[in-house]
Protein backbone atom coordinates (compact mmCIF):
# COMPACT_ATOMS: atom_id res chain seq x y z
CA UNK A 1 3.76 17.50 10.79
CA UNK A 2 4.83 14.10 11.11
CA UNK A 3 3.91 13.65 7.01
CA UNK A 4 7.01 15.80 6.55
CA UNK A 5 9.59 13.17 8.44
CA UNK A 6 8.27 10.20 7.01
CA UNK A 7 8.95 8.76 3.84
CA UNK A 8 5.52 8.71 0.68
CA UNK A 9 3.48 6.54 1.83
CA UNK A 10 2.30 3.27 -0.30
CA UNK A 11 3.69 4.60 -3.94
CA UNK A 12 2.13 7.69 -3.83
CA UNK A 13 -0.96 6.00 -3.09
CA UNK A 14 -0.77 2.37 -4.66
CA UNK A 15 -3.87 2.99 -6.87
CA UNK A 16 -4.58 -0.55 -8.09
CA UNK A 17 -4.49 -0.78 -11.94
CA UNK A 18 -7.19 -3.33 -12.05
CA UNK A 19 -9.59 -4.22 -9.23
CA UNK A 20 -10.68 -7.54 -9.02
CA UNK A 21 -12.89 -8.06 -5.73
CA UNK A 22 -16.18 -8.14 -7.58
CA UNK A 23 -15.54 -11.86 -8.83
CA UNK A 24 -13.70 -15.01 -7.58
CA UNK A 25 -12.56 -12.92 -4.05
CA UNK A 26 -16.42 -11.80 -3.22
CA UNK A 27 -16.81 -15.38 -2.87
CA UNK A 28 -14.33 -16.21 -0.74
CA UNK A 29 -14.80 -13.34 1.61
CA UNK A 30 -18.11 -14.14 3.23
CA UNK A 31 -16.92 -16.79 4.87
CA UNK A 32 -14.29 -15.04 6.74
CA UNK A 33 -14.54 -13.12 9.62
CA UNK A 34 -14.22 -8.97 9.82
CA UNK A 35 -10.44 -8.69 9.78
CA UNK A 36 -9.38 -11.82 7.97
CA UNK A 37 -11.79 -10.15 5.32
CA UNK A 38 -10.26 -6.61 5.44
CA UNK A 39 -7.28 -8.27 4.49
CA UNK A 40 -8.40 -10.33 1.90
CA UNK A 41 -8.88 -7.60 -0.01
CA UNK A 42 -6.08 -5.82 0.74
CA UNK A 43 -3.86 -8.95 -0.40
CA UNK A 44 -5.59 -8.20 -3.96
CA UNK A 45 -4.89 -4.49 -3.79
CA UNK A 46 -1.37 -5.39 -2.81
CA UNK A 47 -0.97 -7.40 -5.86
CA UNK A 48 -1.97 -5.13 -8.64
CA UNK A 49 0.35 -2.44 -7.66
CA UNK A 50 2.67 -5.44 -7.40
CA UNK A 51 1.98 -6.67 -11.06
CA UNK A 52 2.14 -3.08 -12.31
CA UNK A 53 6.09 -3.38 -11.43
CA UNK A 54 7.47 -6.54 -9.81
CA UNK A 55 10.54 -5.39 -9.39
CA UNK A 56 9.62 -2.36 -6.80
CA UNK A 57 11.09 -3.47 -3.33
CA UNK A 58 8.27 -2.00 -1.58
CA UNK A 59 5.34 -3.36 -3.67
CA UNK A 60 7.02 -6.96 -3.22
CA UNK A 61 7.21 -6.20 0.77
CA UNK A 62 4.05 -5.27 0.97
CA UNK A 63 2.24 -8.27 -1.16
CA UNK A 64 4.35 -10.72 1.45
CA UNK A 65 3.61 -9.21 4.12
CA UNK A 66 -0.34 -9.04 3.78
CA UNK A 67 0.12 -12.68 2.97
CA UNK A 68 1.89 -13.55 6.24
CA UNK A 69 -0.53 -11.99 7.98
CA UNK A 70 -3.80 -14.24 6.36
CA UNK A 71 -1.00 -16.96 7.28
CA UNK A 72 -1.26 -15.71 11.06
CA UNK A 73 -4.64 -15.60 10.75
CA UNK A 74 -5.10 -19.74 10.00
CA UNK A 75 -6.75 -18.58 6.47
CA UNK A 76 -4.09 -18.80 3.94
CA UNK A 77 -4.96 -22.20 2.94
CA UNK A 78 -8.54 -22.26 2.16
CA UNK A 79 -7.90 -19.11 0.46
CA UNK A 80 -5.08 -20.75 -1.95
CA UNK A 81 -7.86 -24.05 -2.41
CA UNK A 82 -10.67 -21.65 -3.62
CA UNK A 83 -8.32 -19.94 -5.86
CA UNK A 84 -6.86 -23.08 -6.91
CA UNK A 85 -10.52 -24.37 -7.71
CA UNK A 86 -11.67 -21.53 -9.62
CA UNK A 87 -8.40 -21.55 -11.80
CA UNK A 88 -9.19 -24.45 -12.75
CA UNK A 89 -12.95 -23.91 -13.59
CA UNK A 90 -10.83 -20.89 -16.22
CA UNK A 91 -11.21 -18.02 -14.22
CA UNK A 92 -8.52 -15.44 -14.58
CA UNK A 93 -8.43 -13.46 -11.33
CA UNK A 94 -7.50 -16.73 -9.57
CA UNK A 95 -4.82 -17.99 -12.09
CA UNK A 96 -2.82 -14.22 -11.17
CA UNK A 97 -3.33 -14.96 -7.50
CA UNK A 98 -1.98 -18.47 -8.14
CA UNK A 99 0.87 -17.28 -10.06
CA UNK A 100 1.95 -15.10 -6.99
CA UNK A 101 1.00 -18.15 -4.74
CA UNK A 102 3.53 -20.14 -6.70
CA UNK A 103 6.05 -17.49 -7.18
CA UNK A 104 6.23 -17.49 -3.36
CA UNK A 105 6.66 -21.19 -3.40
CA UNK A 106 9.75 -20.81 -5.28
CA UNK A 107 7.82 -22.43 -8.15
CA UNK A 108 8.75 -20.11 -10.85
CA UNK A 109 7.60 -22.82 -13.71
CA UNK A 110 4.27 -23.03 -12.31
CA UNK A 111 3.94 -19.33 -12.03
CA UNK A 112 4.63 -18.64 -14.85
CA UNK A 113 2.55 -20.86 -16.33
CA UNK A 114 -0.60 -19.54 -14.07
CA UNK A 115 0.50 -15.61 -14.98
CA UNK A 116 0.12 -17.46 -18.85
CA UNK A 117 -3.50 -18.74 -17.80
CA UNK A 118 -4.12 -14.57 -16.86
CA UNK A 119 -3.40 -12.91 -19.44
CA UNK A 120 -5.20 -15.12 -21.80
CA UNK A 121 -8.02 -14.74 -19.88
CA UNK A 122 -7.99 -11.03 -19.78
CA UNK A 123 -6.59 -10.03 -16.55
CA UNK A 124 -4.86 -6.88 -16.83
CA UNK A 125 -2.47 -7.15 -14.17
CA UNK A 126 -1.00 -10.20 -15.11
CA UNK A 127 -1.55 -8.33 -18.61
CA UNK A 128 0.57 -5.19 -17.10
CA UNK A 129 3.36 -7.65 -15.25
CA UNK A 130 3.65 -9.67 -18.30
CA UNK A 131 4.28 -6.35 -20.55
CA UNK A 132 7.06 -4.59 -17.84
CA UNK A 133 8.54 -8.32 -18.36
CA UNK A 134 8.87 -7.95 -21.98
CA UNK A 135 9.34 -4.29 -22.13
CA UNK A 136 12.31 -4.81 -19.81
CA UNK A 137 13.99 -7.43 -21.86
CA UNK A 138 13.55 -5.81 -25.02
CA UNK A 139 11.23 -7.54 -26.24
CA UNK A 140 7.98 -6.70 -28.51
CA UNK A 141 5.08 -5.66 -26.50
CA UNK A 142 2.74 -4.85 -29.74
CA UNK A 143 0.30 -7.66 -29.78
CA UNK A 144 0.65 -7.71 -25.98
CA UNK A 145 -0.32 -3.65 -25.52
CA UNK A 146 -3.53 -4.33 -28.52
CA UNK A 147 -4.56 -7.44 -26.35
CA UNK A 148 -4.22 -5.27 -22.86
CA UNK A 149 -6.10 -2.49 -24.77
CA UNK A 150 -8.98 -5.03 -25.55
CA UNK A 151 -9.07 -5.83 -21.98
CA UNK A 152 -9.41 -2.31 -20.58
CA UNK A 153 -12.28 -1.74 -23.13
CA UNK A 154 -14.17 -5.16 -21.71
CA UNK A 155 -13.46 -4.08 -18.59
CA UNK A 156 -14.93 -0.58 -18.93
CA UNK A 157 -18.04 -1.87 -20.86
CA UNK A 158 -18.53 -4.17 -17.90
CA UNK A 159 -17.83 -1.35 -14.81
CA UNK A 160 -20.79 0.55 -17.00
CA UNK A 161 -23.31 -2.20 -16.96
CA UNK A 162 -22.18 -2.80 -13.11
CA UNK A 163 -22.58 0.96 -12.30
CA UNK A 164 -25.78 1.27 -13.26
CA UNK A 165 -27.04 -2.12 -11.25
CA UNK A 166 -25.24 0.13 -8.32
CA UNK A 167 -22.09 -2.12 -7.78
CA UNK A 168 -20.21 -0.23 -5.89
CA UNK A 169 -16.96 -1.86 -7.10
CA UNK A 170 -17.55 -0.62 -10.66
CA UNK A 171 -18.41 2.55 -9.76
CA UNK A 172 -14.89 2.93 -7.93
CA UNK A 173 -13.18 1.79 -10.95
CA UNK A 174 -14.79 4.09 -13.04
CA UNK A 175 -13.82 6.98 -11.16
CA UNK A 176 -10.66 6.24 -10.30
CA UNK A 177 -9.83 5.83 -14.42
CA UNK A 178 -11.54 9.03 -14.14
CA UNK A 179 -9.27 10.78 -11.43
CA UNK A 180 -6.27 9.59 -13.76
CA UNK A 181 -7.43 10.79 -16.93
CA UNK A 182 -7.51 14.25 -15.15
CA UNK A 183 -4.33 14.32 -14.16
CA UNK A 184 -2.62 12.91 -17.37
CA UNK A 185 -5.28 16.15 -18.32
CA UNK A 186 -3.95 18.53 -16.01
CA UNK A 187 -0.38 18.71 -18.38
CA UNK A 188 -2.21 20.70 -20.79
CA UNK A 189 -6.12 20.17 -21.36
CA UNK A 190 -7.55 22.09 -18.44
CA UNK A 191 -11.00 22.03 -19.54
CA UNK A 192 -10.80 18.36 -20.43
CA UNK A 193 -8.84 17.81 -16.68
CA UNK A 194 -11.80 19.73 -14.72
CA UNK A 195 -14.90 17.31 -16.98
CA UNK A 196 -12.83 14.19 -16.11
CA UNK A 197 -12.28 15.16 -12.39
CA UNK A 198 -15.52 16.60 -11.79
CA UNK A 199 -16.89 12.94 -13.17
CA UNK A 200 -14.26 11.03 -11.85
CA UNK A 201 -15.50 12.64 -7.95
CA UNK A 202 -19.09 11.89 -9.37
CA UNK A 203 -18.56 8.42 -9.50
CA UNK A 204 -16.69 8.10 -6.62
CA UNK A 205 -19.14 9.47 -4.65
CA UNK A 206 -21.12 6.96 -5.74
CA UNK A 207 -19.18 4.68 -4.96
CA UNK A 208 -18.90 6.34 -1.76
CA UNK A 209 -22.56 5.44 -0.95
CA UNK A 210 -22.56 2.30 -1.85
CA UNK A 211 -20.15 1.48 0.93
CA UNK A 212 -17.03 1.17 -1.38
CA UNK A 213 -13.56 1.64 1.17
CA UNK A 214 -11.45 2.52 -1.25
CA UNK A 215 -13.34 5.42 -2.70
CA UNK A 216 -13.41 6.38 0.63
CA UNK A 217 -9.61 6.29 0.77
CA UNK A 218 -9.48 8.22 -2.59
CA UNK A 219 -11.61 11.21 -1.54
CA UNK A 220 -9.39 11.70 1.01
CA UNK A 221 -6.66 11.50 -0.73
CA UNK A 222 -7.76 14.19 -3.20
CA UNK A 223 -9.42 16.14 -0.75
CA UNK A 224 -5.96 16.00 1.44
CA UNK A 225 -3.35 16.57 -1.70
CA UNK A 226 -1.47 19.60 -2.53
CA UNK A 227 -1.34 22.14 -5.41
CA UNK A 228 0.59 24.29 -5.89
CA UNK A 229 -1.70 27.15 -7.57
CA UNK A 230 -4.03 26.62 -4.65
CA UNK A 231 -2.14 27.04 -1.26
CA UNK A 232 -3.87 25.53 1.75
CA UNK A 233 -2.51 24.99 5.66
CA UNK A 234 -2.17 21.48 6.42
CA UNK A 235 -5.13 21.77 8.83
CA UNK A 236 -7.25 23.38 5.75
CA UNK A 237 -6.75 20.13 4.19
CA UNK A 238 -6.56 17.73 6.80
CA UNK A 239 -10.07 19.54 7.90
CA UNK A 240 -11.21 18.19 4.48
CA UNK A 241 -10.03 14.92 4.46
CA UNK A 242 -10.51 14.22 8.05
CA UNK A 243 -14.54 12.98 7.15
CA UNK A 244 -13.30 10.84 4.52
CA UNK A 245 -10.44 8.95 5.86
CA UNK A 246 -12.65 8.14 8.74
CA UNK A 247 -14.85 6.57 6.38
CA UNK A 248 -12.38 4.52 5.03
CA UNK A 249 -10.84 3.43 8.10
CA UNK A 250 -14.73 2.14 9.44
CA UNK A 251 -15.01 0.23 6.50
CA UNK A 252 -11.34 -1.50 7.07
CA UNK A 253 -9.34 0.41 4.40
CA UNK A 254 -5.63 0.58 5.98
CA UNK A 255 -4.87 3.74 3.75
CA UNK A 256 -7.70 5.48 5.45
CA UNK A 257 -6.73 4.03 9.00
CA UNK A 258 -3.32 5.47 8.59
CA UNK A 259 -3.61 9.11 7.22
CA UNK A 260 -6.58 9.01 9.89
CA UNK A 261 -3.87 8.27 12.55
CA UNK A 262 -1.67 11.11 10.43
CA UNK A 263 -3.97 13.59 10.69
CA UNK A 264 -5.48 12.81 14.54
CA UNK A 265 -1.79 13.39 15.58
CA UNK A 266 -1.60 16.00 13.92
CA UNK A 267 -4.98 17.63 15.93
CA UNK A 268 -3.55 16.91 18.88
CA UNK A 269 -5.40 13.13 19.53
CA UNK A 270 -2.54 10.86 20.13
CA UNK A 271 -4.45 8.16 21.69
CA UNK A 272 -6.70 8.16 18.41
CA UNK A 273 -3.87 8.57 16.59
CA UNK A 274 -2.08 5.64 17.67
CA UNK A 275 -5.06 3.13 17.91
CA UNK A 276 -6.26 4.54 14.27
CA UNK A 277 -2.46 2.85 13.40
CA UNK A 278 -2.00 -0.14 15.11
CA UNK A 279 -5.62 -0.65 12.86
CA UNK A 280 -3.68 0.22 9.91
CA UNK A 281 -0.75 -2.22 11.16
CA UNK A 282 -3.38 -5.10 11.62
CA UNK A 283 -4.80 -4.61 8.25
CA UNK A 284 -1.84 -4.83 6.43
CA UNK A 285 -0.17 -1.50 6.11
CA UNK A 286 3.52 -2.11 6.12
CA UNK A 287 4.65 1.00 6.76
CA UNK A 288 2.50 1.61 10.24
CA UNK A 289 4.97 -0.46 11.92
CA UNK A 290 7.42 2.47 11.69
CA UNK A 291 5.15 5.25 11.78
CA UNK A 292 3.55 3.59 14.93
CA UNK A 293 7.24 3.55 16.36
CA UNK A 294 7.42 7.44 15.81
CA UNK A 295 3.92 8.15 17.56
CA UNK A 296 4.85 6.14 20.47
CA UNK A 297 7.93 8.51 20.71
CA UNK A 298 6.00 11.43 20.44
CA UNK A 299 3.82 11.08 23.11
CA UNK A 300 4.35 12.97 26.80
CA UNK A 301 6.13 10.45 28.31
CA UNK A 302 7.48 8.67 25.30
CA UNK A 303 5.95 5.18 25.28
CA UNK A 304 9.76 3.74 25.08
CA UNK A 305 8.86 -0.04 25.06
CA UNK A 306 6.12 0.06 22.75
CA UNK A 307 8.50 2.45 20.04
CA UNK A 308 11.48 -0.67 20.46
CA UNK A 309 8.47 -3.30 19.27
CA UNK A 310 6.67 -1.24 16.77
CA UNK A 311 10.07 -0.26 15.32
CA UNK A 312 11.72 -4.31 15.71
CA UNK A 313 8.40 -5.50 13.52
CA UNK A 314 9.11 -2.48 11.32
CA UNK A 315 12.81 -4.03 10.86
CA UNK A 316 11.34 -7.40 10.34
CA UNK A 317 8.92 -6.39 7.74
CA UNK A 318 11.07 -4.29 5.99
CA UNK A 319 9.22 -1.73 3.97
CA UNK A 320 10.69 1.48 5.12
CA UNK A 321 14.31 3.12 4.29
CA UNK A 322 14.71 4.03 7.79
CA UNK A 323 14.14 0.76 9.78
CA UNK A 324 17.43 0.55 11.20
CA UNK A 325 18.06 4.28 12.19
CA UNK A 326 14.29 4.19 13.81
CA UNK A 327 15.56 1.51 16.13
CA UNK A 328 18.94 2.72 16.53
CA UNK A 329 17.35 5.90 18.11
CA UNK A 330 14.88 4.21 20.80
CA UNK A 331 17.65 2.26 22.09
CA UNK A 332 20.02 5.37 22.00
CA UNK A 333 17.21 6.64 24.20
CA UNK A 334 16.65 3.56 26.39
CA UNK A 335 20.42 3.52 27.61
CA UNK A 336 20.93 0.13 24.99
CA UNK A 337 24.11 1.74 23.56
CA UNK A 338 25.25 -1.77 22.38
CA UNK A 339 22.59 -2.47 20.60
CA UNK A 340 22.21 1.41 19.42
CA UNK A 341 25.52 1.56 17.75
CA UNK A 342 24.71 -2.36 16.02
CA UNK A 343 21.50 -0.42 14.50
CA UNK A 344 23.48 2.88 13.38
CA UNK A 345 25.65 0.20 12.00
CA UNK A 346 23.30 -1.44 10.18
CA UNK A 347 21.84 1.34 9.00
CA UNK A 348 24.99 2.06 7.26
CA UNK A 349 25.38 -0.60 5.51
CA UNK A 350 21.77 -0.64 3.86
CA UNK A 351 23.16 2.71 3.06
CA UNK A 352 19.90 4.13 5.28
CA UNK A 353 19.56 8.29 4.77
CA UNK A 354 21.73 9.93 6.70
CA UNK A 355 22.59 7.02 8.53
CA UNK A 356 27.11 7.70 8.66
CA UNK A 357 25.69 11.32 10.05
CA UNK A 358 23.74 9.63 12.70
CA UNK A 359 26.22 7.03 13.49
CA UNK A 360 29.08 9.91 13.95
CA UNK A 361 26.77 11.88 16.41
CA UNK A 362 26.22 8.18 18.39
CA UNK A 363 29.81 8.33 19.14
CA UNK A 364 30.19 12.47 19.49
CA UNK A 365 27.17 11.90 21.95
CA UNK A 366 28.61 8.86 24.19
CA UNK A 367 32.66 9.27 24.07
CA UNK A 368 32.92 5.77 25.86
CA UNK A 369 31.97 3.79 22.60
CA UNK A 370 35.18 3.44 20.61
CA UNK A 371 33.79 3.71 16.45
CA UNK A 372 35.47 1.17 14.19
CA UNK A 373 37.65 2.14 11.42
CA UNK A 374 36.20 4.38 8.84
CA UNK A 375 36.71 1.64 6.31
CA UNK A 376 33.86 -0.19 7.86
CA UNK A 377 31.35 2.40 7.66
């Protein structure tokens, strides 16, 4: 399976900690169209897992990258105006997304200051970013944890209320908390790990219904994971999850459009496979780039041209370990030996996995290129 080649995708997951698309962003949304929506929301997904730890290469790629890509799209702006507007009227969901704005700006004053506005306003993952701050330079993170504690509670008391209106935000939140308690759970407390799953799937279901895309995405993740005490086949579980992440892709989650492509490929539809990713890629997935690149190689003929391009955006956004040793490989194959051996090289010096083994076969395999001294490797 191609799963096995490929690196975990989006931090096992990227659960946001915090969702926050049922205020200042459901606003904003209905005046964009389909896709520049879709992505909307997945800037906001991006940046909770990026405020959960700022310092994660991959969580700061991917933020940037769904950015660029509202920037493609002409919508950036008005987006940063509304948020700059509702910050201002106090909300705190827009003064995190202006902090990020800023951050991006090289403004780190005025970030910080917006992050400030969060927190005091009860977002948790300016709450969460401003705690790995402290935490990280040793600081006390008492008051901060009590006040992030308070938070949580509002927030809960609020996803309850919205729940039972039949938000289907809420409901998503609820079981996601849900799904987590169960596996913190799972360590020791089986019965207490089965009640919060089996009401953690409850609400998620409803969620589910209520045309939420990201329980969608988290159904199928469950329904597609692994244990251990419970053997399955890959196509036992990709069976399973198939449904699900097809859900999730419809309703323009990238996650779902992905493992949808992951699991199509792995049933033998190619052409589903790759148009389920270059969906992903559009949404915002960073790492479809690269896994697009491997699809296109995989097919019968290998789709060359389109592997080089998938594989040079893949290089250009930067998510992956492998970008380098990806491209390296289609040009190997294309007869580009120059610009092969310039990707093995680069590849090992972003110290890529197995990229000195890869360069040493380049040369084994095509005698005429002359390697450079090992002390450039």
């Amino acid at each position: 399976m191609l799963a096995r080649i490929w690196p975990t995708h989006h931090e096992n997951g990227h659960k946001p900690k915090c969702d926050r698309r049922n205020s200042l962003l459901g606003k904003v949304v209905t005046v964009l169209d389909g896709e520049a929506r879709v992505l909307a929301v997945e800037f906001d997904r991006a940046l909770d897992s990026w405020c959960g730890w700022t310092l994660n290469h991959q969580r700061s790629v991917r933020v940037r990258y769904v950015a660029r890509l509202l920037r493609e799209r002409g919508v950036w702006p008005e987006l940063v105006r509304r948020w700059t507007v509702e910050d201002e009227r106090g909300d705190g969901d827009a003064a995190c997304r202006i902090g990020w704005v800023l951050l991006d700006r090289g403004d780190e004053a005025g970030s910080r200051r917006a992050f400030a506005r969060a927190v005091g306003r009860g977002n948790l993952a300016a709450t969460s970013k401003e705690h790995g701050e402290r935490a990280r330079a040793g600081e006390d993170t008492h008051r901060l944890a009590k006040e992030s504690e308070r938070a949580r509670q509002r927030q809960e008391q609020a996803d309850q209320r919205a729940d039972e209106r039949g938000d289907a935000d809420a409901a998503y939140r609820i079981g996601h908390r849900l799904v987590v308690e169960a596996g913190a759970a799972r360590r020791g407390d089986y019965s207490a790990a089965k009640r919060y799953g089996d009401q953690g799937e409850a609400a998620l279901r409803r969620a589910l219904q209520r045309g939420s895309a990201d329980a969608a995405a988290e159904l199928g993740d469950q329904a597609y994971e692994e244990y251990p005490d419970f053997p399955e086949s890959d196509e036992q579980r990709g069976a399973r999850a198939l449904p699900l992440y097809r859900r999730a892709d419809e309703l323009g989650h990238p996650r779902g459009s992905w493992w949808l492509g992951m699991i199509l490929d792995d049933l033998g539809d190619h052409d589903g496979a790759v148009a389920a990713m270059r969906r992903a890629e559009a949404r915002g997935d960073p790492s479809a780039a690269g896994t697009l690149g491997l699809l296109l190689r995989r097919r019968t003929p290998p789709d060359w041209e389109g592997a080089e391009a998938a594989h040079r955006r893949a290089v250009d956004i930067d998510y992956d370990e492998r970008v380098w040793g990806n491209l390296g490989a289609v040009l190997a194959a294309r007869g580009d030996l120059a610009g092969a051996e310039a990707a093995y090289r680069r590849a090992v010096q972003r110290d890529e996995p197995q990229a000195a083994t890869h360069l040493r076969y380049f040369y084994k395999n095509h005698p005429d290129m002359k390697p450079p001294p090992a002390s450039d490797w």
